[in-house]
N, C-alpha and C. Protein backbone atom coordinates (compact mmCIF):
# COMPACT_ATOMS: atom_id res chain seq x y z
N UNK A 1 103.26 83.03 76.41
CA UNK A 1 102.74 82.56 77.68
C UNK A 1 102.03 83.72 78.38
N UNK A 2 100.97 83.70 78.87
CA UNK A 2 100.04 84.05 79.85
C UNK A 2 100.31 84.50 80.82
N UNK A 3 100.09 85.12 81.62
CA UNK A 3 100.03 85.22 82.86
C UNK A 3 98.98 85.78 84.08
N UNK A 4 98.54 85.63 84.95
CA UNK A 4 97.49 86.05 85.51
C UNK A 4 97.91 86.41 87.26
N UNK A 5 97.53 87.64 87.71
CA UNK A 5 97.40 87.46 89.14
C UNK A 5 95.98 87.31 89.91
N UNK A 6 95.09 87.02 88.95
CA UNK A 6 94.03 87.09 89.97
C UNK A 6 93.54 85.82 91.48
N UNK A 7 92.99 86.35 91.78
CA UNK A 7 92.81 85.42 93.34
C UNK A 7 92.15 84.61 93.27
N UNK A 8 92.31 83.50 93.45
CA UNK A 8 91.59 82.38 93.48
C UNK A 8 90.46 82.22 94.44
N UNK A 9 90.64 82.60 95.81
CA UNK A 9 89.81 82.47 96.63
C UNK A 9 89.51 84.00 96.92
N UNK A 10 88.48 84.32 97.00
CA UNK A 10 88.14 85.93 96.58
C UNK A 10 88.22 86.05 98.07
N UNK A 11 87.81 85.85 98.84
CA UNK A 11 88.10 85.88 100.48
C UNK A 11 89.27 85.90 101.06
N UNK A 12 90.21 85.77 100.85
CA UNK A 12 91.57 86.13 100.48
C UNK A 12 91.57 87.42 100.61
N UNK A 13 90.84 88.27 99.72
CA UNK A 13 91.44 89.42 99.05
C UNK A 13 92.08 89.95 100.47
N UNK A 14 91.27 90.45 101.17
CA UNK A 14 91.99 91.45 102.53
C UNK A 14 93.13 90.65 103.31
N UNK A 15 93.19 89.76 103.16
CA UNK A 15 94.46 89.48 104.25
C UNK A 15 95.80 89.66 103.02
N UNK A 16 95.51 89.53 101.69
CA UNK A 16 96.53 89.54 101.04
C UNK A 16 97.26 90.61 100.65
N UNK A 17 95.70 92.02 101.00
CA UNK A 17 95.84 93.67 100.64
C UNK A 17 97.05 93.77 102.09
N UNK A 18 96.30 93.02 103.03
CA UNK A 18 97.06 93.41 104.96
C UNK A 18 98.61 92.83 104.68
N UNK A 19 98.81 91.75 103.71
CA UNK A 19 100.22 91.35 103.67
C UNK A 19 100.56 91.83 102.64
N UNK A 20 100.07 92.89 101.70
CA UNK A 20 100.92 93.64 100.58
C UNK A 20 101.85 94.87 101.45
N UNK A 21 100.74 95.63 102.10
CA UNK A 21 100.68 96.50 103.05
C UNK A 21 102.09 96.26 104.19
N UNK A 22 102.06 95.67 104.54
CA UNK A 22 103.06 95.14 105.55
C UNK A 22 104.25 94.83 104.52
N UNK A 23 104.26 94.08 104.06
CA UNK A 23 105.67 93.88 103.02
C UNK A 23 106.43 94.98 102.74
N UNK A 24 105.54 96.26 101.79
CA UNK A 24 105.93 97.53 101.34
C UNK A 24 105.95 98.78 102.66
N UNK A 25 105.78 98.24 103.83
CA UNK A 25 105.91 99.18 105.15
C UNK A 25 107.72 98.60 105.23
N UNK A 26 108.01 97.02 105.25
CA UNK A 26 108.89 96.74 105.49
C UNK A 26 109.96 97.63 104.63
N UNK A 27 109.95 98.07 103.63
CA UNK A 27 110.42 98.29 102.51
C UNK A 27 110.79 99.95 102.48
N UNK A 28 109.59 100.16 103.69
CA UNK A 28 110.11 101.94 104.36
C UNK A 28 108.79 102.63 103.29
N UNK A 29 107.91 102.00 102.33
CA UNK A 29 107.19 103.06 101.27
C UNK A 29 105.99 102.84 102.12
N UNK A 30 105.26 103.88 102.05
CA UNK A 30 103.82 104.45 102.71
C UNK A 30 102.91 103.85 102.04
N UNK A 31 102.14 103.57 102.58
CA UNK A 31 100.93 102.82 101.94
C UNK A 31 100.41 103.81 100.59
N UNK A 32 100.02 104.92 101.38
CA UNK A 32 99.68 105.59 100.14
C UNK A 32 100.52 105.56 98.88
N UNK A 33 101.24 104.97 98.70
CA UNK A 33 102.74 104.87 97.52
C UNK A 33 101.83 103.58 96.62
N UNK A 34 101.53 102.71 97.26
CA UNK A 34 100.27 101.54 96.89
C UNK A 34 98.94 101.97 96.22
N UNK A 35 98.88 102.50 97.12
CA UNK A 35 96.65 102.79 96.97
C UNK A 35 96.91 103.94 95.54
N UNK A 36 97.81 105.23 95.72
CA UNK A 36 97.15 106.49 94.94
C UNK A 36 97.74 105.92 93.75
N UNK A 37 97.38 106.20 92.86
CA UNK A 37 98.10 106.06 91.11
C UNK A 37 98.29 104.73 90.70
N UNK A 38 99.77 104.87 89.87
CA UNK A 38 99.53 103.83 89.28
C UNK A 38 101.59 103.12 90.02
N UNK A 39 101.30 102.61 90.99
CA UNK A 39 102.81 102.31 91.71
C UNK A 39 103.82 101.85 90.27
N UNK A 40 104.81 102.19 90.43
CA UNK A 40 106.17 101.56 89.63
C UNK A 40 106.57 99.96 89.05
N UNK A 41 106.47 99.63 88.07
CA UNK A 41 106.97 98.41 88.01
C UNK A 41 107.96 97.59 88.84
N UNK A 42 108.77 98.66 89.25
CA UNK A 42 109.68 98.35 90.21
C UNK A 42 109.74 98.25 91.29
N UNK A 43 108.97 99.58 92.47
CA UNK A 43 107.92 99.27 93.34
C UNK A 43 107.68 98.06 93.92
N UNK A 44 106.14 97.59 92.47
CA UNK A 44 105.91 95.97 92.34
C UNK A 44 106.47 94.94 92.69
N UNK A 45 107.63 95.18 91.55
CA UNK A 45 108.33 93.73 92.19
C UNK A 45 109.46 94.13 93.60
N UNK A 46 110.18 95.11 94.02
CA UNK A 46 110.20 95.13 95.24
C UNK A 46 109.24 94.69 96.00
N UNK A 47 108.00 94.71 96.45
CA UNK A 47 107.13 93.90 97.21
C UNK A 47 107.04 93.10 96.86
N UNK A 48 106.50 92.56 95.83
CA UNK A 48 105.99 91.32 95.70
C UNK A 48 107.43 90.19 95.89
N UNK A 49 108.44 90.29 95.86
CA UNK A 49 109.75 90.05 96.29
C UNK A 49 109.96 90.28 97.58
N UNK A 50 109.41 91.07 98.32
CA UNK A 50 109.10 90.83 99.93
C UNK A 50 108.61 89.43 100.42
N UNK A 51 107.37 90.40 99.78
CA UNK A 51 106.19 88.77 100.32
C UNK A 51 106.58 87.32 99.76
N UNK A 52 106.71 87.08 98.53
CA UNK A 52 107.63 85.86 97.97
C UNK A 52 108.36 85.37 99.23
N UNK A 53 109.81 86.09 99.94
CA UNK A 53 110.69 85.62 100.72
C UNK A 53 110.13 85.76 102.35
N UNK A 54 108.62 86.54 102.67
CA UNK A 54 108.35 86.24 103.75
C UNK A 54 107.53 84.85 103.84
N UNK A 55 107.11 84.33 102.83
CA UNK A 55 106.10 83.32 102.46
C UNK A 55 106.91 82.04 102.45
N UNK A 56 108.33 82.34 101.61
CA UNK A 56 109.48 81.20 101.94
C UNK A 56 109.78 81.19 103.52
N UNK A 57 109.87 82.27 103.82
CA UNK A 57 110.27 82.17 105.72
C UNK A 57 109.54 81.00 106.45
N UNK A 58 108.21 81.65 106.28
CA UNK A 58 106.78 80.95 107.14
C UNK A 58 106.72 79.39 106.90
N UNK A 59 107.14 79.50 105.57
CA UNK A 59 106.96 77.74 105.09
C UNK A 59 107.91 77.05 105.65
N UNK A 60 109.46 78.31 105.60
CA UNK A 60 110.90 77.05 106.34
C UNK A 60 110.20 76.65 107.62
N UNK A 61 109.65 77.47 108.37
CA UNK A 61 109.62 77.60 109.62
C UNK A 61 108.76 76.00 110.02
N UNK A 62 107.60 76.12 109.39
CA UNK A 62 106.69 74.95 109.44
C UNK A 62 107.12 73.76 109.29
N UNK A 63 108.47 73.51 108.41
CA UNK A 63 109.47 72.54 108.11
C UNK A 63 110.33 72.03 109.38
N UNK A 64 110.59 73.05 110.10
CA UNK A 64 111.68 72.99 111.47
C UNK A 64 110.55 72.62 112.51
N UNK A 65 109.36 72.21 112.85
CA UNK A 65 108.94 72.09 113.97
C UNK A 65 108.54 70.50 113.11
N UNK A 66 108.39 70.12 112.02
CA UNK A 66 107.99 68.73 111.90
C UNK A 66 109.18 67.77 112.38
């Protein structure tokens, strides 16, 4: 099996760089820990395991006002 992260909507890209950014601030690592080299596999999924459960947040939330 395959897998792909690329973006579907290329306009996207910056708000998704602004919510990588923010996730891995939450997480206490400096941006520059992101941008220079080549970040950690582990790193990775520490954020991307951020954003995952801030993305579940936003969605409960939208659930509780219907």
């Amino acid at each position: 099996m395959s897998t792909s992260n690329r973006i579907l909507s290329p306009g996207a890209r910056p708000g998704l760089e602004r919510f990588k950014l923010e996730a891995a601030a939450d997480l206490g690592m400096k941006p520059e820990e992101l941008k220079t080299g080549d970040p950690t596999s582990i790193k990775n999924c520490f954020v991307g395991g951020q954003m995952v459960k801030r993305m579940i947040e936003a969605y409960e939330k939208t659930l509780e006002k219907q």
